[in-house]
Structure formats: C-alpha cells, structure tokens
PDB file of N, CA and C in Angstrom:
ATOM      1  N   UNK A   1     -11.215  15.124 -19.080  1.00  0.00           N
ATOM      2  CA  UNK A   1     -11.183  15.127 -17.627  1.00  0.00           C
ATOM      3  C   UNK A   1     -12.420  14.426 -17.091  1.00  0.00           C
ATOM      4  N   UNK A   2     -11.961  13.669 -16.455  1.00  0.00           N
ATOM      5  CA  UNK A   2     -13.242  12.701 -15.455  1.00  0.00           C
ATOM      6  C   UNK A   2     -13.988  13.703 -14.672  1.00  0.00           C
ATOM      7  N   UNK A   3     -14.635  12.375 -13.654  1.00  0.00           N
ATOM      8  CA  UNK A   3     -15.357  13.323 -12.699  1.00  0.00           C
ATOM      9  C   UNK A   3     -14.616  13.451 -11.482  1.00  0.00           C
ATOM     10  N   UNK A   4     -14.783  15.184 -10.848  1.00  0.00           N
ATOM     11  CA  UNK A   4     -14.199  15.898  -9.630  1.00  0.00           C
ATOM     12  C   UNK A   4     -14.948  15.399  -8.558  1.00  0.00           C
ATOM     13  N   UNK A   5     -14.376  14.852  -7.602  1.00  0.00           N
ATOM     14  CA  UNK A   5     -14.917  14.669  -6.530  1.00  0.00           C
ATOM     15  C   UNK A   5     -14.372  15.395  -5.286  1.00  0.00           C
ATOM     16  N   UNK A   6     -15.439  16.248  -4.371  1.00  0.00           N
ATOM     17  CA  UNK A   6     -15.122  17.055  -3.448  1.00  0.00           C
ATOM     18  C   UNK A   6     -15.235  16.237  -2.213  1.00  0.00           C
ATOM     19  N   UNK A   7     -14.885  16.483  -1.167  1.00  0.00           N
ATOM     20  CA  UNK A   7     -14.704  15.908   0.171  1.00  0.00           C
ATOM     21  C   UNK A   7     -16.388  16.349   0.773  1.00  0.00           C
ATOM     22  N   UNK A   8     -16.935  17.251   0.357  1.00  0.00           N
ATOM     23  CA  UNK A   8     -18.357  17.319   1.045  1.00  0.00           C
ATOM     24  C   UNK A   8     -19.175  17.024   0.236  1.00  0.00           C
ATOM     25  N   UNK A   9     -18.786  16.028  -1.026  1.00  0.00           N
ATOM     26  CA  UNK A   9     -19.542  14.965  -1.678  1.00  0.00           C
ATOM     27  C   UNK A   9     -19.296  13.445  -1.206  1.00  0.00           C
ATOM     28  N   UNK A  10     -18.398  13.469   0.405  1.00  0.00           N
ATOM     29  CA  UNK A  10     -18.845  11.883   0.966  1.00  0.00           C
ATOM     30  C   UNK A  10     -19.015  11.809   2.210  1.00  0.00           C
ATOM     31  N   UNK A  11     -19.508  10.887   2.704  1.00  0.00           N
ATOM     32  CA  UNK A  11     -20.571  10.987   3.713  1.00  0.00           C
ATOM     33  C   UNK A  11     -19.665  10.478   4.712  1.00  0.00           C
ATOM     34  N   UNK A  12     -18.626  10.165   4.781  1.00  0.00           N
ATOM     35  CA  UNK A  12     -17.573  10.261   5.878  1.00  0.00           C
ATOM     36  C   UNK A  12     -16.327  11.052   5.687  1.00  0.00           C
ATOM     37  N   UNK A  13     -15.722  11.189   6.597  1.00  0.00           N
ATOM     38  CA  UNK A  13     -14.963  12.463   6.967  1.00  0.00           C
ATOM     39  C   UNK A  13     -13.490  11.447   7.186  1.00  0.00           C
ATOM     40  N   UNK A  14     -12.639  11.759   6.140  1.00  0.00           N
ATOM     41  CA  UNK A  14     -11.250  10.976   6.602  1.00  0.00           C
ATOM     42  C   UNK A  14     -10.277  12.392   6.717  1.00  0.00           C
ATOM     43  N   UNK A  15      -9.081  11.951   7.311  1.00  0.00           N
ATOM     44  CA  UNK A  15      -7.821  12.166   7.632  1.00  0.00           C
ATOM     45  C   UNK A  15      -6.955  12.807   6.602  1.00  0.00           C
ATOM     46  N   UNK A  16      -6.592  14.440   6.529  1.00  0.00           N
ATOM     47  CA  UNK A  16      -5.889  14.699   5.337  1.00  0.00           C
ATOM     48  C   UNK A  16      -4.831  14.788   5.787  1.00  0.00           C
ATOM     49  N   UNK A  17      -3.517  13.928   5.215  1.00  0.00           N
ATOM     50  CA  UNK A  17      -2.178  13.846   5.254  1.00  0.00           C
ATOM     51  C   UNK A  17      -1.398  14.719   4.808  1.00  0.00           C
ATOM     52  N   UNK A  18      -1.415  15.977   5.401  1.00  0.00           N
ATOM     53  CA  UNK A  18      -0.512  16.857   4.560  1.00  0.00           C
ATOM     54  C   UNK A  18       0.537  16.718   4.109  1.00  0.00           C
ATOM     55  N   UNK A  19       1.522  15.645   4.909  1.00  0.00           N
ATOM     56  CA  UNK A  19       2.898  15.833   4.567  1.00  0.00           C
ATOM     57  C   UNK A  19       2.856  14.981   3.537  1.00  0.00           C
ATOM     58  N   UNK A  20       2.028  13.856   2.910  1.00  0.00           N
ATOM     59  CA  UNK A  20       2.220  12.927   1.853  1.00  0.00           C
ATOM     60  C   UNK A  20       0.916  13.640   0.736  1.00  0.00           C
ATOM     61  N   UNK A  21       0.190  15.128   0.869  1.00  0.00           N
ATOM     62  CA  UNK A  21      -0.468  15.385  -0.066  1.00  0.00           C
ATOM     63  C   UNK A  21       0.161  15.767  -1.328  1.00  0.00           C
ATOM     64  N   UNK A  22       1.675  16.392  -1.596  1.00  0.00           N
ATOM     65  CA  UNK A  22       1.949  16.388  -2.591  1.00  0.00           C
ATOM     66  C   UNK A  22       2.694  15.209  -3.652  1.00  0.00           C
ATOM     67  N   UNK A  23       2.479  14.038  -3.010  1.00  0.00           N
ATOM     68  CA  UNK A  23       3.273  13.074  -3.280  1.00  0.00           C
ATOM     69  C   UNK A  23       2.287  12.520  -4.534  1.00  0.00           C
ATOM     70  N   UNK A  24       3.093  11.471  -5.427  1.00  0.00           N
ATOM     71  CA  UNK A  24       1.752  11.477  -6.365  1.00  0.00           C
ATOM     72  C   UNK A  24       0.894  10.404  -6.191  1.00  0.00           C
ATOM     73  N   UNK A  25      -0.832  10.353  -6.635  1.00  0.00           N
ATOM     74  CA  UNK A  25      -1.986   9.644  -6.317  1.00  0.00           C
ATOM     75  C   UNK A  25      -1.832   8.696  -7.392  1.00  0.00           C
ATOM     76  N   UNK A  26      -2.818   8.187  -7.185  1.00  0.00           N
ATOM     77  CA  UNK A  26      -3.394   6.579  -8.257  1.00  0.00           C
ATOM     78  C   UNK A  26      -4.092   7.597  -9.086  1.00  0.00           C
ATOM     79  N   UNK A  27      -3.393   6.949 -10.761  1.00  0.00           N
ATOM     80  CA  UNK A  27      -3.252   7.600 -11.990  1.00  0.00           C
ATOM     81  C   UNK A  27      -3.942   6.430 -13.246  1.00  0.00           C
ATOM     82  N   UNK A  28      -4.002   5.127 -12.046  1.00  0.00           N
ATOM     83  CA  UNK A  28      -4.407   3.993 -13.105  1.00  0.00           C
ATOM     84  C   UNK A  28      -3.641   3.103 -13.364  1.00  0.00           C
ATOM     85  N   UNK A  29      -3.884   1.848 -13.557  1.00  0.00           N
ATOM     86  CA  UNK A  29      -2.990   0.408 -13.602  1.00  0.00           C
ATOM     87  C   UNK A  29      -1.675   0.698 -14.688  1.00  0.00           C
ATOM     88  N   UNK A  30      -0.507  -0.120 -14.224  1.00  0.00           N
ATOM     89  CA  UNK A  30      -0.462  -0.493 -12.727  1.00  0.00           C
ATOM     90  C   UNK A  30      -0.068   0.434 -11.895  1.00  0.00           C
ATOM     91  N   UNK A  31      -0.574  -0.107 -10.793  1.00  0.00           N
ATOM     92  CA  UNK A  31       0.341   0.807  -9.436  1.00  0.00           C
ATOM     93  C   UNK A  31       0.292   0.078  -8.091  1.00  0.00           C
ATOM     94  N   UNK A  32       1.580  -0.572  -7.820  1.00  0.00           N
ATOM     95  CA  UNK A  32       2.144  -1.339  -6.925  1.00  0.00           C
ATOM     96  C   UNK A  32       2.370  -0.409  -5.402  1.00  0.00           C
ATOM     97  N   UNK A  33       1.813   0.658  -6.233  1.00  0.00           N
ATOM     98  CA  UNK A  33       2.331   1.517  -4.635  1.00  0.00           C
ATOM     99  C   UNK A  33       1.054   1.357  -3.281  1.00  0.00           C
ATOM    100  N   UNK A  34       1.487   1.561  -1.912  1.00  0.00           N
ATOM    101  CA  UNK A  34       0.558   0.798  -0.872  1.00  0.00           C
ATOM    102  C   UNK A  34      -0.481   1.926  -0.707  1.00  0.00           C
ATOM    103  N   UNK A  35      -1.765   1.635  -0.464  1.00  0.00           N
ATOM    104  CA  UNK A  35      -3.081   2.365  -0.266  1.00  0.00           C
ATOM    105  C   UNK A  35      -3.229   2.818   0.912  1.00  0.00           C
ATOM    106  N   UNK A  36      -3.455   4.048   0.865  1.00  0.00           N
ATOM    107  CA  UNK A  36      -3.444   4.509   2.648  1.00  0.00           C
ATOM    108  C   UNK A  36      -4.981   4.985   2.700  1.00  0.00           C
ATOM    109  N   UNK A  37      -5.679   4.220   3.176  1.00  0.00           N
ATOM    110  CA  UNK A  37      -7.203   4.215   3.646  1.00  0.00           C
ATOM    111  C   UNK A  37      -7.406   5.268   4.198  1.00  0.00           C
ATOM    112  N   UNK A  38      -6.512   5.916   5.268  1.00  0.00           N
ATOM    113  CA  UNK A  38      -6.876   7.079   5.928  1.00  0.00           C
ATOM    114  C   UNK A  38      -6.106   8.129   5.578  1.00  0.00           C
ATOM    115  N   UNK A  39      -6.258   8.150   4.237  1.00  0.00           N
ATOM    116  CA  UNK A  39      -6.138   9.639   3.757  1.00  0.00           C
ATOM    117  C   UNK A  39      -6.765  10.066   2.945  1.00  0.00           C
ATOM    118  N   UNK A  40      -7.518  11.100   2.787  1.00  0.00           N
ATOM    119  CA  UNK A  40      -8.279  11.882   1.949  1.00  0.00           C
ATOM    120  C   UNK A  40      -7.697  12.263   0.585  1.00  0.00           C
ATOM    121  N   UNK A  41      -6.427  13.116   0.400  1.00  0.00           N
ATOM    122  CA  UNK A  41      -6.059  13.214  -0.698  1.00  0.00           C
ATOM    123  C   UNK A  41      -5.827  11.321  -1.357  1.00  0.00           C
ATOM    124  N   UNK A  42      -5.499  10.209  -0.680  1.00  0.00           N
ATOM    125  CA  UNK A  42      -5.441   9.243  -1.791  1.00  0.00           C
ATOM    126  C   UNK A  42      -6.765   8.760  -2.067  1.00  0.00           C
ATOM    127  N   UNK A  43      -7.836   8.770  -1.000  1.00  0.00           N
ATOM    128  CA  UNK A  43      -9.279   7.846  -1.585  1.00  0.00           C
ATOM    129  C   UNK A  43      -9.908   8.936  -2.430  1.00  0.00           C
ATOM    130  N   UNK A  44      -9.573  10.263  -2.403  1.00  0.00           N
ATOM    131  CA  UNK A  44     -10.565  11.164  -3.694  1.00  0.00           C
ATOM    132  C   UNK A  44     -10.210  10.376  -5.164  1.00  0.00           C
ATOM    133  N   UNK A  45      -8.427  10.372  -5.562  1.00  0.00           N
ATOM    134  CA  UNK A  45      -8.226  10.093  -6.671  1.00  0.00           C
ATOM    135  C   UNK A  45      -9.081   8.457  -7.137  1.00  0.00           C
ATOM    136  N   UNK A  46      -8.527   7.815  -5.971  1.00  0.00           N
ATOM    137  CA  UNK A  46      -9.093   6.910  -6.278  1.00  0.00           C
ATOM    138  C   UNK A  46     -11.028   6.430  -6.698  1.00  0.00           C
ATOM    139  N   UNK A  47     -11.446   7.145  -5.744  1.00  0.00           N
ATOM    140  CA  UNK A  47     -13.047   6.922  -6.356  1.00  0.00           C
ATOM    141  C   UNK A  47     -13.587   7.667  -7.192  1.00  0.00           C
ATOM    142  N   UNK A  48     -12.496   9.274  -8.027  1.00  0.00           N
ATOM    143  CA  UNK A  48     -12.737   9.138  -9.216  1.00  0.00           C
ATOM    144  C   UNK A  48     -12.238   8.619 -10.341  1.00  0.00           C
ATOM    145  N   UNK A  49     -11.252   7.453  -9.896  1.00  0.00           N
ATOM    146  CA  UNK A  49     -10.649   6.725 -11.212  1.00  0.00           C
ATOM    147  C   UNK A  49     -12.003   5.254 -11.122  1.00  0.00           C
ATOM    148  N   UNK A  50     -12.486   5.017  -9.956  1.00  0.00           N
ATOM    149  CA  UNK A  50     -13.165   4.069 -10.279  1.00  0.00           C
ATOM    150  C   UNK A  50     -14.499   4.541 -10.702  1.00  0.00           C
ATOM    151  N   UNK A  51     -14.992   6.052 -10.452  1.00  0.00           N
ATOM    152  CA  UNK A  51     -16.374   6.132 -11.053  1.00  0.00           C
ATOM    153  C   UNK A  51     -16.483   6.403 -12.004  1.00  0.00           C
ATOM    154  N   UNK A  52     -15.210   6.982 -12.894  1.00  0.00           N
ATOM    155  CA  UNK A  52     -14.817   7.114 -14.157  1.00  0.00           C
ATOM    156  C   UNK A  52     -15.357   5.868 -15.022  1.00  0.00           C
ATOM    157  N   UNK A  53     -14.106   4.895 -14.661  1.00  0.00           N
ATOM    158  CA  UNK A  53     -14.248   3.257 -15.223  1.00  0.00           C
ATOM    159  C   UNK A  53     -15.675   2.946 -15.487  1.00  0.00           C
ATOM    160  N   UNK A  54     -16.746   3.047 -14.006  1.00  0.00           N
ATOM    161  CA  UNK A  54     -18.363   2.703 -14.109  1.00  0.00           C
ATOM    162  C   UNK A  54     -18.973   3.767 -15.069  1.00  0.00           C
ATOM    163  N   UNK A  55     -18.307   4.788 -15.737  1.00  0.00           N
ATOM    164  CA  UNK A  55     -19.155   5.794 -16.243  1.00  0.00           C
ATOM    165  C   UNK A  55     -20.667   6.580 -15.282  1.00  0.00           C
ATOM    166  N   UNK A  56     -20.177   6.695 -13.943  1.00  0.00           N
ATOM    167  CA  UNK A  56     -21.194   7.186 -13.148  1.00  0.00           C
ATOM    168  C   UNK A  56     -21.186   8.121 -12.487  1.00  0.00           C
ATOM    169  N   UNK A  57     -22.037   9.015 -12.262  1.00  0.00           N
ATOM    170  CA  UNK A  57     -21.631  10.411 -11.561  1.00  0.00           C
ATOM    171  C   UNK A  57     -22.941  10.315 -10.460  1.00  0.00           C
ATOM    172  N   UNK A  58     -23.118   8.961 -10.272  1.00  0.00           N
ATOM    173  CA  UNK A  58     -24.222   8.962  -9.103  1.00  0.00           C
ATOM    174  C   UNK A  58     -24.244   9.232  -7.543  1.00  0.00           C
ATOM    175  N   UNK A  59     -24.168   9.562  -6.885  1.00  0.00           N
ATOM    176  CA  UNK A  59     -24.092   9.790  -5.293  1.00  0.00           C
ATOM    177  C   UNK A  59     -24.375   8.462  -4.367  1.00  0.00           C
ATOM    178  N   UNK A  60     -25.389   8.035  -5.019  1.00  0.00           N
ATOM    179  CA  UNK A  60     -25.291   6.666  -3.941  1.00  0.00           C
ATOM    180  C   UNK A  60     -24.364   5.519  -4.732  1.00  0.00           C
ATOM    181  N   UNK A  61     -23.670   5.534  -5.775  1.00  0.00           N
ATOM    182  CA  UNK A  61     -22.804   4.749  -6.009  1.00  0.00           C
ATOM    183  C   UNK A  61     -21.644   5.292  -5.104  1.00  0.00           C
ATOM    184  N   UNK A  62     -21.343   6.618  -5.320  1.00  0.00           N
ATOM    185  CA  UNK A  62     -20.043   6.869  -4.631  1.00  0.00           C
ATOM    186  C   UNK A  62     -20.036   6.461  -3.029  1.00  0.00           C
ATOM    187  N   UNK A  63     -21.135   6.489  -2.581  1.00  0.00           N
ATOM    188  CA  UNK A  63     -21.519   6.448  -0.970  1.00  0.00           C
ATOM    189  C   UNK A  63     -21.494   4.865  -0.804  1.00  0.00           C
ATOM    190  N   UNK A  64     -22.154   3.866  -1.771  1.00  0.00           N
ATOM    191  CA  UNK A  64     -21.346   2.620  -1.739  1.00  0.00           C
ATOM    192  C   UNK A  64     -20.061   2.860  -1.796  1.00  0.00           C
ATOM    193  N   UNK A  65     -19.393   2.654  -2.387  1.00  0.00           N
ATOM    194  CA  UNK A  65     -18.100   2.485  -2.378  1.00  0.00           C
ATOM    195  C   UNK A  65     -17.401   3.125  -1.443  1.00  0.00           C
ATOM    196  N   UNK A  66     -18.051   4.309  -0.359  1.00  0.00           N
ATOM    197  CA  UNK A  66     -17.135   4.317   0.511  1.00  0.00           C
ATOM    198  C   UNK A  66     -17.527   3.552   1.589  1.00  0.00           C
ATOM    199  N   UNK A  67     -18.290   3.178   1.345  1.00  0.00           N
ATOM    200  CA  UNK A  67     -19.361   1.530   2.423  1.00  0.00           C
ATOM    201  C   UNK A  67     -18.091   0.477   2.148  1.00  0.00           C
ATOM    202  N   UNK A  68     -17.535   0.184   1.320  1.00  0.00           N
ATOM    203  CA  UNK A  68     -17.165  -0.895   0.798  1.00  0.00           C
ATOM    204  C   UNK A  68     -15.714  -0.975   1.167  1.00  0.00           C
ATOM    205  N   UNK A  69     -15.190   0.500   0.787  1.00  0.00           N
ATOM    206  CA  UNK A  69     -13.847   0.526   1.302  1.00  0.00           C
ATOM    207  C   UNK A  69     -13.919   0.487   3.063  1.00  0.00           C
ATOM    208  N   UNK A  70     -14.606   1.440   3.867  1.00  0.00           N
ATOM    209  CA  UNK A  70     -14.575   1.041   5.104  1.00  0.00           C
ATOM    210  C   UNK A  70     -14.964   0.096   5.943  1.00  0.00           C
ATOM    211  N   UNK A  71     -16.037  -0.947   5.509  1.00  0.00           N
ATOM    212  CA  UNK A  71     -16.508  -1.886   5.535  1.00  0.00           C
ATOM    213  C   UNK A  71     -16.357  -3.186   5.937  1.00  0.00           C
ATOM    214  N   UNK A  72     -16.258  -3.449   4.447  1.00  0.00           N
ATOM    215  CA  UNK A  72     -16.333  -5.047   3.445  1.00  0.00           C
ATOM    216  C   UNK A  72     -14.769  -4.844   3.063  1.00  0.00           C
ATOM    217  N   UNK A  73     -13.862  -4.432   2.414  1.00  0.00           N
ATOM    218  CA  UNK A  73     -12.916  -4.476   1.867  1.00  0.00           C
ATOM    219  C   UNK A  73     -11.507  -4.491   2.874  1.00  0.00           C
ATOM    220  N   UNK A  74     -11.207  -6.008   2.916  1.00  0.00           N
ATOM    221  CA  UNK A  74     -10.601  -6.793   3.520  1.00  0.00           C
ATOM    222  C   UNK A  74      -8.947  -5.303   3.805  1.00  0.00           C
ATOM    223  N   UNK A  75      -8.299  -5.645   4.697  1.00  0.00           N
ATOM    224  CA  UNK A  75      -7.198  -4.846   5.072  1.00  0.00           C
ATOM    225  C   UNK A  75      -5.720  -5.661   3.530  1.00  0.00           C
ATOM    226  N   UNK A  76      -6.230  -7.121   3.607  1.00  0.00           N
ATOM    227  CA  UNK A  76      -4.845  -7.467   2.479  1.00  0.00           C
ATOM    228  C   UNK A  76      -4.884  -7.236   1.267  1.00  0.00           C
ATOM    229  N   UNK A  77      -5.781  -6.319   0.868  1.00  0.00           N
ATOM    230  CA  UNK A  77      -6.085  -5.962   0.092  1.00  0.00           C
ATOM    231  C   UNK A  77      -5.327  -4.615  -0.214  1.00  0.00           C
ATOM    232  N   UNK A  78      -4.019  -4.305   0.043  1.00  0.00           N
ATOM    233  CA  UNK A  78      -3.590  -3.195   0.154  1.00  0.00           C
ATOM    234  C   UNK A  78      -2.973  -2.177  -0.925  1.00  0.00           C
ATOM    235  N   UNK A  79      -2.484  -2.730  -1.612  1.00  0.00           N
ATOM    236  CA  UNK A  79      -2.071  -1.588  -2.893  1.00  0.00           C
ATOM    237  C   UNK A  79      -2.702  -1.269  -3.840  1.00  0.00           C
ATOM    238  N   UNK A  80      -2.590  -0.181  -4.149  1.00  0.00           N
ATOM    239  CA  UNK A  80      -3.600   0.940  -5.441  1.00  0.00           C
ATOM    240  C   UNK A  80      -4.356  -0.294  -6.254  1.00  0.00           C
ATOM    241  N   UNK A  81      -3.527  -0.700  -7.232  1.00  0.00           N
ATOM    242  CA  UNK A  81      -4.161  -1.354  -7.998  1.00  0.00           C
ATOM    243  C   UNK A  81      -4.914  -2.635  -7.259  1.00  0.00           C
ATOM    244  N   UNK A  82      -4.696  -3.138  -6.179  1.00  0.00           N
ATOM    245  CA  UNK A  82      -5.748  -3.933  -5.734  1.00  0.00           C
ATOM    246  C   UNK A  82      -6.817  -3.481  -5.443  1.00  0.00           C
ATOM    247  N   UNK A  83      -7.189  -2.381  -4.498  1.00  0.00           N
ATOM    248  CA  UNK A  83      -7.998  -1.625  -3.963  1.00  0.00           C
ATOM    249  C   UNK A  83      -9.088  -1.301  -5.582  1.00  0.00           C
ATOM    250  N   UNK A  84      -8.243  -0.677  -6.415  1.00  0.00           N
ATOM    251  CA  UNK A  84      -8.816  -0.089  -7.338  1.00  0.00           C
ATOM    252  C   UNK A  84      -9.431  -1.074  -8.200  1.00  0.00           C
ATOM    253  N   UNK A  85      -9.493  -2.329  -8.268  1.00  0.00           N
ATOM    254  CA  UNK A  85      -9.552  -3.907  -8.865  1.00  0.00           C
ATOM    255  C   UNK A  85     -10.626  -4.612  -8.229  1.00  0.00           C
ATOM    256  N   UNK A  86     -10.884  -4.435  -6.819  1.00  0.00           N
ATOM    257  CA  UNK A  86     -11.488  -5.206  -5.788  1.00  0.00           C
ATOM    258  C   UNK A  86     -12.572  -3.955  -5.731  1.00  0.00           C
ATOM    259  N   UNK A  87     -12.466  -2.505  -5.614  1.00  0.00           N
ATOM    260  CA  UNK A  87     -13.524  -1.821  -5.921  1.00  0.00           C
ATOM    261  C   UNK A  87     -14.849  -1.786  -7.013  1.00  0.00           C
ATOM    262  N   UNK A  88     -13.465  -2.003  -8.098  1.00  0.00           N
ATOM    263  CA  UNK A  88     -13.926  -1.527  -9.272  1.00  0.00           C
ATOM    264  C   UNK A  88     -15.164  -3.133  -9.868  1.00  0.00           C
ATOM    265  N   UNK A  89     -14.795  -4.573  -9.690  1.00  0.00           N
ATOM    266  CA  UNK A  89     -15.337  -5.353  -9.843  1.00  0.00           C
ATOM    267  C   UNK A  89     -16.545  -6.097  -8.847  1.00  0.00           C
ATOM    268  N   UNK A  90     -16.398  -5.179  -7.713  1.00  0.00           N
ATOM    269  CA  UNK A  90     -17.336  -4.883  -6.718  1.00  0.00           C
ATOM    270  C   UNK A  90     -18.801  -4.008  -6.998  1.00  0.00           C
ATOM    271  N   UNK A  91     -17.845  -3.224  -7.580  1.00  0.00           N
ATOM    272  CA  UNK A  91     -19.644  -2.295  -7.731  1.00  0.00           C
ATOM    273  C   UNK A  91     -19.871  -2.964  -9.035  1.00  0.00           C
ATOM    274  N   UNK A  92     -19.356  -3.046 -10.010  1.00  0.00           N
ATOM    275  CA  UNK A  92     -20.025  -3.690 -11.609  1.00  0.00           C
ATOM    276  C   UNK A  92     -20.844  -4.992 -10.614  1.00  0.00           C
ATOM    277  N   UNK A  93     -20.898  -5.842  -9.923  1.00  0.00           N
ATOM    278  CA  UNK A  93     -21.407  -6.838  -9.169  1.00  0.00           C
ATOM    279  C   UNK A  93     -22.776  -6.385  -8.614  1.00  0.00           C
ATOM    280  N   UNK A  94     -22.445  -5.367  -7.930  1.00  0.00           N
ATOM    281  CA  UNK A  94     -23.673  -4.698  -7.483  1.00  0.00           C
ATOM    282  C   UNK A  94     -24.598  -4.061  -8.238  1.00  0.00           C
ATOM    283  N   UNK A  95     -23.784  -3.043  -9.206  1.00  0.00           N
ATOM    284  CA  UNK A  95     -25.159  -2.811 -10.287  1.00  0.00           C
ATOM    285  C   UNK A  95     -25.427  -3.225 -11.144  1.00  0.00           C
ATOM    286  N   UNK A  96     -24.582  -4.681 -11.416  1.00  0.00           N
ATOM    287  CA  UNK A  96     -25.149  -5.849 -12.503  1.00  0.00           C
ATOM    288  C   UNK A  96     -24.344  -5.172 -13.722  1.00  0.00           C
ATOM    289  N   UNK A  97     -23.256  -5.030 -13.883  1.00  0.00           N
ATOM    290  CA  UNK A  97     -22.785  -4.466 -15.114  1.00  0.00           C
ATOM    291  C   UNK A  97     -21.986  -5.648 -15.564  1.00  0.00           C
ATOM    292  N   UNK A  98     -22.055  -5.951 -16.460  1.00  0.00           N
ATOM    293  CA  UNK A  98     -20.837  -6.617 -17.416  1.00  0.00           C
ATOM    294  C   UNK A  98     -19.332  -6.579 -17.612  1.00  0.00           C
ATOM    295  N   UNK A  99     -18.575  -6.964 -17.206  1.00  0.00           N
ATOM    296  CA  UNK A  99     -17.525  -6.886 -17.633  1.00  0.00           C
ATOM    297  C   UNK A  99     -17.093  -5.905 -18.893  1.00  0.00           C
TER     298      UNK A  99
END
C-alpha cells in the first residue's frame, strides 16, 4: 500500500462529489476516463498514484503539485492518464529526477 493522503494534508480545499464518490478512481495507466479537477475524491487518488511513482512522502512536493494542477496544467489536458503523465513528468522536471 502506497501513501494515504488526507484532505487536511492540502492546502486547498476542493469540491466533494458525492454522487460520483463511489464510482471508481485512477488505479494507474491506462485510463481514458475524463479528470474532474473539482473533485476531491478523484485528485486524492490521483496525487497518491503520482507520489507513489516519485517515491515521496514530502509535503511541499504534494503542495506543488496541487500548484500545478490548479495553475500551470493546461484544461486539454483532460483524462486520468494525461493528467497523471503531465503531472507525473512535471515534478521529475522540477526535482531533477531521471526518467
């Protein structure tokens, strides 16, 4: 099991979708299904499948990346696996990691 990420481990406050919370999250490539930015249950899974990938359990990485998703990270950028692709080769950029 990766790392748990709680909602009062990020420094902005999104939108929980109840009626689409039991539906299922990003599990890891591929996934063609569309990214809903403003929901809480989908950006948790997602920024712990990408802090997983970085091997990081840092706080200001996670707080980038929600810089990045609300940000910098273009709107056509829309389905799981893009989001999770355009994240994920985003921060290795930033903290100089290697492929």
């Amino acid at each position: 099991m990766g790392l748990a990420i709680k909602p009062s481990d990020l420094q902005y406050r999104y939108p929980r979708k109840k009626e689409t919370r039991e539906l299922s999250k990003f599990a890891g490539l591929p996934d063609p299904t569309p990214f809903d930015r403003d929901d809480l249950y989908e950006i948790i899974p997602m920024f712990e499948k990408v802090m997983d990938e970085l091997g990081s359990d840092d706080g200001t990485v996670l707080h980038r990346l929600e810089e990045l998703l609300n940000h910098d990270l273009p709107r056509c950028i829309a389905t799981r696996e893009e989001v999770f692709r355009c994240l994920l080769e985003t921060m290795r950029g930033i903290l100089g990691m290697a492929r």
